[in-house]
N, C-alpha and C. Protein backbone atom coordinates (compact mmCIF):
# COMPACT_ATOMS: atom_id res chain seq x y z
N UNK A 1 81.09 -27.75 -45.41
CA UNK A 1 80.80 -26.35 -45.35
C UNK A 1 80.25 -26.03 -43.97
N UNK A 2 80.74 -24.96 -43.33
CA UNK A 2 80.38 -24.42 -42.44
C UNK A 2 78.48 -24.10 -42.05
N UNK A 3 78.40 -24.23 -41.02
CA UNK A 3 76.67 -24.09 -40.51
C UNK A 3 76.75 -22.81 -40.83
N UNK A 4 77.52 -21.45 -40.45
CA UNK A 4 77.28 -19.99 -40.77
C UNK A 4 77.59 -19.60 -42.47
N UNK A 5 77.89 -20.54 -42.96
CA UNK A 5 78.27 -20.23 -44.36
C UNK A 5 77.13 -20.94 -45.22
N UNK A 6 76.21 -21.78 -44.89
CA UNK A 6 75.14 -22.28 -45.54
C UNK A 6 74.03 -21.59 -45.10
N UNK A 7 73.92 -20.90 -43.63
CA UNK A 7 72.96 -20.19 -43.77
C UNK A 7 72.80 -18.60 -44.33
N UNK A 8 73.80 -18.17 -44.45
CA UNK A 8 74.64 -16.93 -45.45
C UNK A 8 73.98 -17.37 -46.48
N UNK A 9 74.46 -18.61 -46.99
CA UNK A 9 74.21 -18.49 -48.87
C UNK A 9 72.98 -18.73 -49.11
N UNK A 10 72.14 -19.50 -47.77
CA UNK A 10 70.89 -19.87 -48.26
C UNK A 10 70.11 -18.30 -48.13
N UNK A 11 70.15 -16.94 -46.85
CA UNK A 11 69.93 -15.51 -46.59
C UNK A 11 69.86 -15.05 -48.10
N UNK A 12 71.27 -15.42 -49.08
CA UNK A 12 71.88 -14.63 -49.86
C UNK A 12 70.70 -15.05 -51.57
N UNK A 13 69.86 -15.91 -51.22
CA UNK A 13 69.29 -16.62 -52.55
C UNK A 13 68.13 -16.25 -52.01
N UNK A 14 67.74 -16.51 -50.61
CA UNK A 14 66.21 -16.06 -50.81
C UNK A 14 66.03 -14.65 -51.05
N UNK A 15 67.18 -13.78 -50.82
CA UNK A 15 66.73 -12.26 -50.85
C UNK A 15 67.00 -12.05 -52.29
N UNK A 16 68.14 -12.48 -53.51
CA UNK A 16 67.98 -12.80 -54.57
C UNK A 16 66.25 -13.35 -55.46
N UNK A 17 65.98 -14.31 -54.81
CA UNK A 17 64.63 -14.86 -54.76
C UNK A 17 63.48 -13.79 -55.07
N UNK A 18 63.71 -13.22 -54.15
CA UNK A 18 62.39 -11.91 -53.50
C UNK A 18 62.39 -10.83 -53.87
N UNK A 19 63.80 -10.53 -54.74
CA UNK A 19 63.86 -9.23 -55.56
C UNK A 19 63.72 -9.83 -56.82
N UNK A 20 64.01 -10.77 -57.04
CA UNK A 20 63.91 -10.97 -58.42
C UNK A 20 62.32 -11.09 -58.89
N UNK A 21 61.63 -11.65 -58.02
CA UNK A 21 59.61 -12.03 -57.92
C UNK A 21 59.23 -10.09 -57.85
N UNK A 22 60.33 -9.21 -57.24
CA UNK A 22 59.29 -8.80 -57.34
C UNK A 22 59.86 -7.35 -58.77
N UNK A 23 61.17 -7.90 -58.95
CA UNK A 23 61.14 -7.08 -60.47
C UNK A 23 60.47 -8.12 -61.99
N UNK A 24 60.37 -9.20 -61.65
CA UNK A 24 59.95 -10.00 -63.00
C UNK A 24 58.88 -10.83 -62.70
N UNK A 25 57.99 -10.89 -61.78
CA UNK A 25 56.93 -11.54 -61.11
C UNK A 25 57.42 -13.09 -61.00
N UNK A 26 56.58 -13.81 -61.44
CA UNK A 26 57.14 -15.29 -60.98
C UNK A 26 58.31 -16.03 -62.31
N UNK A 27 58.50 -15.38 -63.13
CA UNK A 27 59.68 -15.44 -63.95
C UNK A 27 60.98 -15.29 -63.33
N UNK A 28 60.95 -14.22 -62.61
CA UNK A 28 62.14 -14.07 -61.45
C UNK A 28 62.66 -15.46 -60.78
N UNK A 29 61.95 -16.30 -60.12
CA UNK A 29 62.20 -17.57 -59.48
C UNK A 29 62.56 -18.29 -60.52
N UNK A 30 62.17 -18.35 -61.67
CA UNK A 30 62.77 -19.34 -62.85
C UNK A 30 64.29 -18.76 -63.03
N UNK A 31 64.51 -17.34 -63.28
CA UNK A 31 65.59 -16.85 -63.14
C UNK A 31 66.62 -16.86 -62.95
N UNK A 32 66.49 -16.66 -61.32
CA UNK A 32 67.79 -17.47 -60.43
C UNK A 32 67.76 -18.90 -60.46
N UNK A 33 66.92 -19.37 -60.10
CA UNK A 33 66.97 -20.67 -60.39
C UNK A 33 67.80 -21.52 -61.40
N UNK A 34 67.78 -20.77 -62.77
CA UNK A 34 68.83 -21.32 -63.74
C UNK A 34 70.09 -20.38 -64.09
N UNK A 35 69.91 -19.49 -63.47
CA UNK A 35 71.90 -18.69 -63.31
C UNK A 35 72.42 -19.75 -61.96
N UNK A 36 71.58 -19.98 -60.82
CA UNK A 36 72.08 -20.68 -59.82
C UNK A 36 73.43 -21.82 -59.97
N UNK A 37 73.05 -22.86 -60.86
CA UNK A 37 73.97 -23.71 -60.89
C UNK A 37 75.31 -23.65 -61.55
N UNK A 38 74.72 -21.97 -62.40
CA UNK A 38 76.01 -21.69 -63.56
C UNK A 38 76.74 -21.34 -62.38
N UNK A 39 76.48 -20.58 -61.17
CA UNK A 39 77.72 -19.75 -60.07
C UNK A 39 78.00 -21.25 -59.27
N UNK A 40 77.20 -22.20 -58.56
CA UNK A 40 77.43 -23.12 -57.84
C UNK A 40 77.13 -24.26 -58.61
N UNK A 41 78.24 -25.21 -58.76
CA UNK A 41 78.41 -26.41 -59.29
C UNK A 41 77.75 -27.47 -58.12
N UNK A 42 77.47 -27.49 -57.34
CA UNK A 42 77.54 -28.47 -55.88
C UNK A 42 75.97 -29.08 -55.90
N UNK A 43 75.65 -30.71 -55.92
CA UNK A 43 74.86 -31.41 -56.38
C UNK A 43 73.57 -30.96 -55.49
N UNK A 44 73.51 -30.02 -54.53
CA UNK A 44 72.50 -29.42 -53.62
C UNK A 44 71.96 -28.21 -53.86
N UNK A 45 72.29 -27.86 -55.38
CA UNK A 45 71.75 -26.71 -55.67
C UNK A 45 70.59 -26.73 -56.16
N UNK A 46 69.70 -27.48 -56.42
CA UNK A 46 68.13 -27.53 -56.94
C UNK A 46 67.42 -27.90 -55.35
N UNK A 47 68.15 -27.99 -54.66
CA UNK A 47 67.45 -28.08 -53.82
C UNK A 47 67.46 -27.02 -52.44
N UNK A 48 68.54 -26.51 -52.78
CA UNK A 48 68.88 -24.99 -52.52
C UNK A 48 67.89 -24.23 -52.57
N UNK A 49 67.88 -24.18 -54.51
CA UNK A 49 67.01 -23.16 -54.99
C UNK A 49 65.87 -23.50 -54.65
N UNK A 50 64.88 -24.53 -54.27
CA UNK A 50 63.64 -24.83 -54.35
C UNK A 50 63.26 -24.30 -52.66
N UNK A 51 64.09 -24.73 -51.96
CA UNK A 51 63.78 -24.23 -50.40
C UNK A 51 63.77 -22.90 -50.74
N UNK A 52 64.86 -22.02 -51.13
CA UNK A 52 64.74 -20.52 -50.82
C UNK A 52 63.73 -19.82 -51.55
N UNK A 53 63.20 -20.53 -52.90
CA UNK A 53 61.59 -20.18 -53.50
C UNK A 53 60.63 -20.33 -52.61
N UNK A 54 60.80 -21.44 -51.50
CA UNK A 54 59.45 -21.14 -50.88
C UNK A 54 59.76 -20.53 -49.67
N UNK A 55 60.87 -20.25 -49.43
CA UNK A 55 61.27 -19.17 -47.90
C UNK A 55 61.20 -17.63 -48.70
N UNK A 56 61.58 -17.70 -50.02
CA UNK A 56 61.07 -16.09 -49.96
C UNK A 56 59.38 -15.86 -50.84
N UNK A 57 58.89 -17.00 -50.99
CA UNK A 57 57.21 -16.84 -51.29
C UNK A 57 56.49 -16.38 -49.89
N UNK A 58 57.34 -17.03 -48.92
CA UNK A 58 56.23 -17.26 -47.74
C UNK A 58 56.71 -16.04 -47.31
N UNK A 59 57.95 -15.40 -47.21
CA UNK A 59 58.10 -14.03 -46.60
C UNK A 59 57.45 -12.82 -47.41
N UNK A 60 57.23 -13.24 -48.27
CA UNK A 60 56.65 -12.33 -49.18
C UNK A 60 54.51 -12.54 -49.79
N UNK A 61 54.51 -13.33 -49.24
CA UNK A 61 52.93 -13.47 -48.98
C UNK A 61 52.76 -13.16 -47.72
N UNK A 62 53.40 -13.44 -46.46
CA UNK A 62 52.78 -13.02 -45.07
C UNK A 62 53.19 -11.23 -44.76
N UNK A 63 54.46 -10.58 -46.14
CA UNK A 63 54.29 -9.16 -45.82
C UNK A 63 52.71 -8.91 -46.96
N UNK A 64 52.29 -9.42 -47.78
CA UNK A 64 51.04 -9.15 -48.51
C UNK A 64 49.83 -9.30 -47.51
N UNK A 65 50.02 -10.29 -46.80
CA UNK A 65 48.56 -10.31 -45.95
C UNK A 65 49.13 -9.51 -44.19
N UNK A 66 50.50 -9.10 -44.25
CA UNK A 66 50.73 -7.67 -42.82
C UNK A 66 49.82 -6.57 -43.46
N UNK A 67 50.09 -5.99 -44.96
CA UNK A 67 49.73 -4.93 -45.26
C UNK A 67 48.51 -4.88 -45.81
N UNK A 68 47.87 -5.41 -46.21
CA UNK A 68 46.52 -6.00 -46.98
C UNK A 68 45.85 -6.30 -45.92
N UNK A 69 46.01 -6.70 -45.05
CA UNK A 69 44.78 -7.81 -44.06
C UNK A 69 44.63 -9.12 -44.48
N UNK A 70 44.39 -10.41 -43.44
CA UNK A 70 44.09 -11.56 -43.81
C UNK A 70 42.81 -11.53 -45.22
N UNK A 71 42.05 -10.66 -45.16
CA UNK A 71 40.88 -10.78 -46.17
C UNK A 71 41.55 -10.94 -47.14
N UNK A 72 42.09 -10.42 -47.63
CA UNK A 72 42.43 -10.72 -49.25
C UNK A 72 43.02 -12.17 -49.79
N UNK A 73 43.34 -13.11 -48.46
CA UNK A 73 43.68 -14.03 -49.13
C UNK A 73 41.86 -14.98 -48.86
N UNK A 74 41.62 -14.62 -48.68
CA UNK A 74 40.08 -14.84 -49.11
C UNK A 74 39.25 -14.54 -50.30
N UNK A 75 39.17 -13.08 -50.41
CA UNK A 75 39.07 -12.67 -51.06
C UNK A 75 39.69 -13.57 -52.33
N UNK A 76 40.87 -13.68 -52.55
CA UNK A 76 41.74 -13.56 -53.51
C UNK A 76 41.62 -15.73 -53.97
N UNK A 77 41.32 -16.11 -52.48
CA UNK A 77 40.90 -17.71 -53.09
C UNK A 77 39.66 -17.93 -52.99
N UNK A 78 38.42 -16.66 -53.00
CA UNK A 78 37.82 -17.05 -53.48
C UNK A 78 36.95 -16.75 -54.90
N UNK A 79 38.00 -15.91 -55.53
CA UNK A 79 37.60 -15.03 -56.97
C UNK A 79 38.33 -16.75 -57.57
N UNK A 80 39.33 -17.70 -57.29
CA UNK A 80 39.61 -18.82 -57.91
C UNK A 80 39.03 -19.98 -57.29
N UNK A 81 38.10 -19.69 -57.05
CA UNK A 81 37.21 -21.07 -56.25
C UNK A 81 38.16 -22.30 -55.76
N UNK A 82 39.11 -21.41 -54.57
CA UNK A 82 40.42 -22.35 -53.97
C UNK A 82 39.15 -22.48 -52.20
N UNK A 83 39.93 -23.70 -51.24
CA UNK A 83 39.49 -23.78 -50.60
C UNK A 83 40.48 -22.83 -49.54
N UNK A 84 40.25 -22.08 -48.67
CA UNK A 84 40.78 -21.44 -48.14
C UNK A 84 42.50 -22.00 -47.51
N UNK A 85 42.28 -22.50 -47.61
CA UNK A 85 44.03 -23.28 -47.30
C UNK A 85 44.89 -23.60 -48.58
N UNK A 86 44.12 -23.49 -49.46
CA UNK A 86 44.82 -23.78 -50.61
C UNK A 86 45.59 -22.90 -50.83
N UNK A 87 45.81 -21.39 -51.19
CA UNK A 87 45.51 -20.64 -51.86
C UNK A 87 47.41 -20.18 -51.10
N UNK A 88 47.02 -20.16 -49.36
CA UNK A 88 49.11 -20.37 -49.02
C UNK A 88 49.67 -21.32 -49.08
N UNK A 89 49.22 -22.39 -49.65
CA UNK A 89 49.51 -23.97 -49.94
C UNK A 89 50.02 -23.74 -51.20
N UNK A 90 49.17 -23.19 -52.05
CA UNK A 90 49.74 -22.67 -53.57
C UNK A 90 50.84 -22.44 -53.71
N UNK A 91 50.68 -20.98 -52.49
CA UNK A 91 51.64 -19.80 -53.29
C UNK A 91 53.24 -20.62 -52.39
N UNK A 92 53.61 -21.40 -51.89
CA UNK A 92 54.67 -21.77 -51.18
C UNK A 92 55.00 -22.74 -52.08
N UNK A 93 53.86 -24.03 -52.92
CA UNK A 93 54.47 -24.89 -53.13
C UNK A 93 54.77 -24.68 -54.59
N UNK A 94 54.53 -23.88 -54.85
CA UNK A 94 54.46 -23.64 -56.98
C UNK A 94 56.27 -22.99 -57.00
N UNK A 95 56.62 -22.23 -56.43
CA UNK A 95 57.79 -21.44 -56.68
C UNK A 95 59.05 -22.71 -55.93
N UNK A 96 58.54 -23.00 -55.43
CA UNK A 96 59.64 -24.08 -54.88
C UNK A 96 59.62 -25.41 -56.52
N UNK A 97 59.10 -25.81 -56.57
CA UNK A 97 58.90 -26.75 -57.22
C UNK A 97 59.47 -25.92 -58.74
N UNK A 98 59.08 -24.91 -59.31
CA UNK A 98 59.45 -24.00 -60.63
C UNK A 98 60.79 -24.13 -60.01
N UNK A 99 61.02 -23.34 -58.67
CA UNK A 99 62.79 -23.16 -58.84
C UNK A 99 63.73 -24.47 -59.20
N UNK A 100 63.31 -25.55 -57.94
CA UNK A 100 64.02 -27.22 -58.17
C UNK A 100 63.98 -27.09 -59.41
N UNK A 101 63.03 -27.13 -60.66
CA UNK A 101 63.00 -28.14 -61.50
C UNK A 101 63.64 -27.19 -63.13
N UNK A 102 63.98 -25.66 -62.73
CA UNK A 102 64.92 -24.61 -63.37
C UNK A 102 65.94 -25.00 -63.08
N UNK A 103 66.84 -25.65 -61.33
CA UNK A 103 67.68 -25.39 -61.17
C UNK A 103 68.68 -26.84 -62.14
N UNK A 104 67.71 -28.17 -61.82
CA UNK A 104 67.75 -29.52 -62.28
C UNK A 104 68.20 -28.91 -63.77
N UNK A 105 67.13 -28.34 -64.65
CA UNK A 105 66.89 -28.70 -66.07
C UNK A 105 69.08 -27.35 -66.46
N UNK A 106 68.91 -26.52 -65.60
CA UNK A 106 70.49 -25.95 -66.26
C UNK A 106 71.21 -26.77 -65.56
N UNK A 107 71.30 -27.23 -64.74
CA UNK A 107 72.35 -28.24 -64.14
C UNK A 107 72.28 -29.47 -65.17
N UNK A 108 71.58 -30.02 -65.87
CA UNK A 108 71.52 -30.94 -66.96
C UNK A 108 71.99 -30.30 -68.03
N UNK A 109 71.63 -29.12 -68.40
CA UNK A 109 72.37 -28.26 -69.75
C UNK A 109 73.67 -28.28 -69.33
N UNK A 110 74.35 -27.50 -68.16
CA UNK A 110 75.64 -28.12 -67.96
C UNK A 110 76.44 -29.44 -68.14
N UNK A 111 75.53 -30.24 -68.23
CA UNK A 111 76.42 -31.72 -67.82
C UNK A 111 76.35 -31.87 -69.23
N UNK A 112 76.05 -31.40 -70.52
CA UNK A 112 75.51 -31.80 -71.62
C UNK A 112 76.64 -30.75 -72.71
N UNK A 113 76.98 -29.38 -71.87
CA UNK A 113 77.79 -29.09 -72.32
C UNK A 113 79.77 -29.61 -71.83
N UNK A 114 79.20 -29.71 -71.28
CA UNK A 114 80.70 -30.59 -70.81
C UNK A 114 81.19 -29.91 -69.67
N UNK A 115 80.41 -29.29 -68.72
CA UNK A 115 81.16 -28.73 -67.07
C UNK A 115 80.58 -29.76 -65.98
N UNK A 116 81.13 -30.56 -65.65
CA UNK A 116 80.63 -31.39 -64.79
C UNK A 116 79.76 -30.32 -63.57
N UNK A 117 79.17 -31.08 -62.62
CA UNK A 117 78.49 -30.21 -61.57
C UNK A 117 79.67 -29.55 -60.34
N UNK A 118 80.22 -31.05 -59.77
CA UNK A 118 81.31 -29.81 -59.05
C UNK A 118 82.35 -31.17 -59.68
N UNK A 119 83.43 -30.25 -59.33
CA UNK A 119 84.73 -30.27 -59.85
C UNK A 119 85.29 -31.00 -58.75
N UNK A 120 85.97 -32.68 -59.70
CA UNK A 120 86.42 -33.54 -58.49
C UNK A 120 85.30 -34.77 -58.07
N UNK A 121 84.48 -34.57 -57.95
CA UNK A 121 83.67 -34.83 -56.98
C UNK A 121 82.73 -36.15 -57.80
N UNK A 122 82.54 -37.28 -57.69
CA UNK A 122 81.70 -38.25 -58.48
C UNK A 122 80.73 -37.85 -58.56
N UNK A 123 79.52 -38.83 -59.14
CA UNK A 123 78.78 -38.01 -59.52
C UNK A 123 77.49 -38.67 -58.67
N UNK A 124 76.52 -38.86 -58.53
CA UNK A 124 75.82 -40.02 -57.37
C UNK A 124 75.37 -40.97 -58.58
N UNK A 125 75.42 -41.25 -59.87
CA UNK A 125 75.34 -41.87 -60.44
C UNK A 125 76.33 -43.16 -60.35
N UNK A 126 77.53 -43.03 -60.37
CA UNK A 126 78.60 -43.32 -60.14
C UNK A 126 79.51 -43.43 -61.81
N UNK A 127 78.37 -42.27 -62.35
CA UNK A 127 79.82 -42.42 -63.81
C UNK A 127 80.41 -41.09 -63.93
């Protein structure tokens, strides 16, 4: 696959990503995450989805602290007694990790209903 065609599809999931967080809050990332593998069969899709969860967390926490001010993520880790680094440490690594492990668990419902992941292609198992 082309370098301009992976960064297209990866553009095309985080902005998927970032509308979806912000019509269904963090349910949204579970979301796409498991329609993901139903449109793309290709064994790089949980890991797809898990990068573009935390490329559109982080674009979407640094427009929260443009418009808010840095305080609130103070504020906001310290109403959860987080240490101040935690708190964008959180919010980057939780939605990545939910998306991977949505995208894994329907990509396993697939293989269980009988659509292999991609078509042709072995499997890295080797069965």
């Amino acid at each position: 696959m082309k370098r301009a065609v992976r960064l297209y599809r990866a553009l095309l999931l985080i902005g998927a990503m970032m509308l979806a967080t912000v019509a269904l809050g963090w349910w949204g990332v579970l979301f796409v995450a498991a329609v993901y593998p139903f449109i793309d069969r290709r064994w790089s899709v949980p890991a797809e989805a898990g990068f573009s969860a935390a490329a559109a967390w982080l674009l979407l926490f640094l427009a929260n602290v443009i418009i808010d001010g840095p305080g609130i993520v103070t504020q906001v880790g310290g109403a959860m007694a987080l240490a101040p680094w935690a708190l964008p440490v959180l919010t980057i690594v939780f939605p990545a990790i939910l998306a991977w492990s949505g995208a894994v668990v329907a990509a396993a419902l697939q293989r269980v209903l009988g659509r292999p992941r991609h078509v042709g292609a072995p499997s890295p198992a080797g069965d």
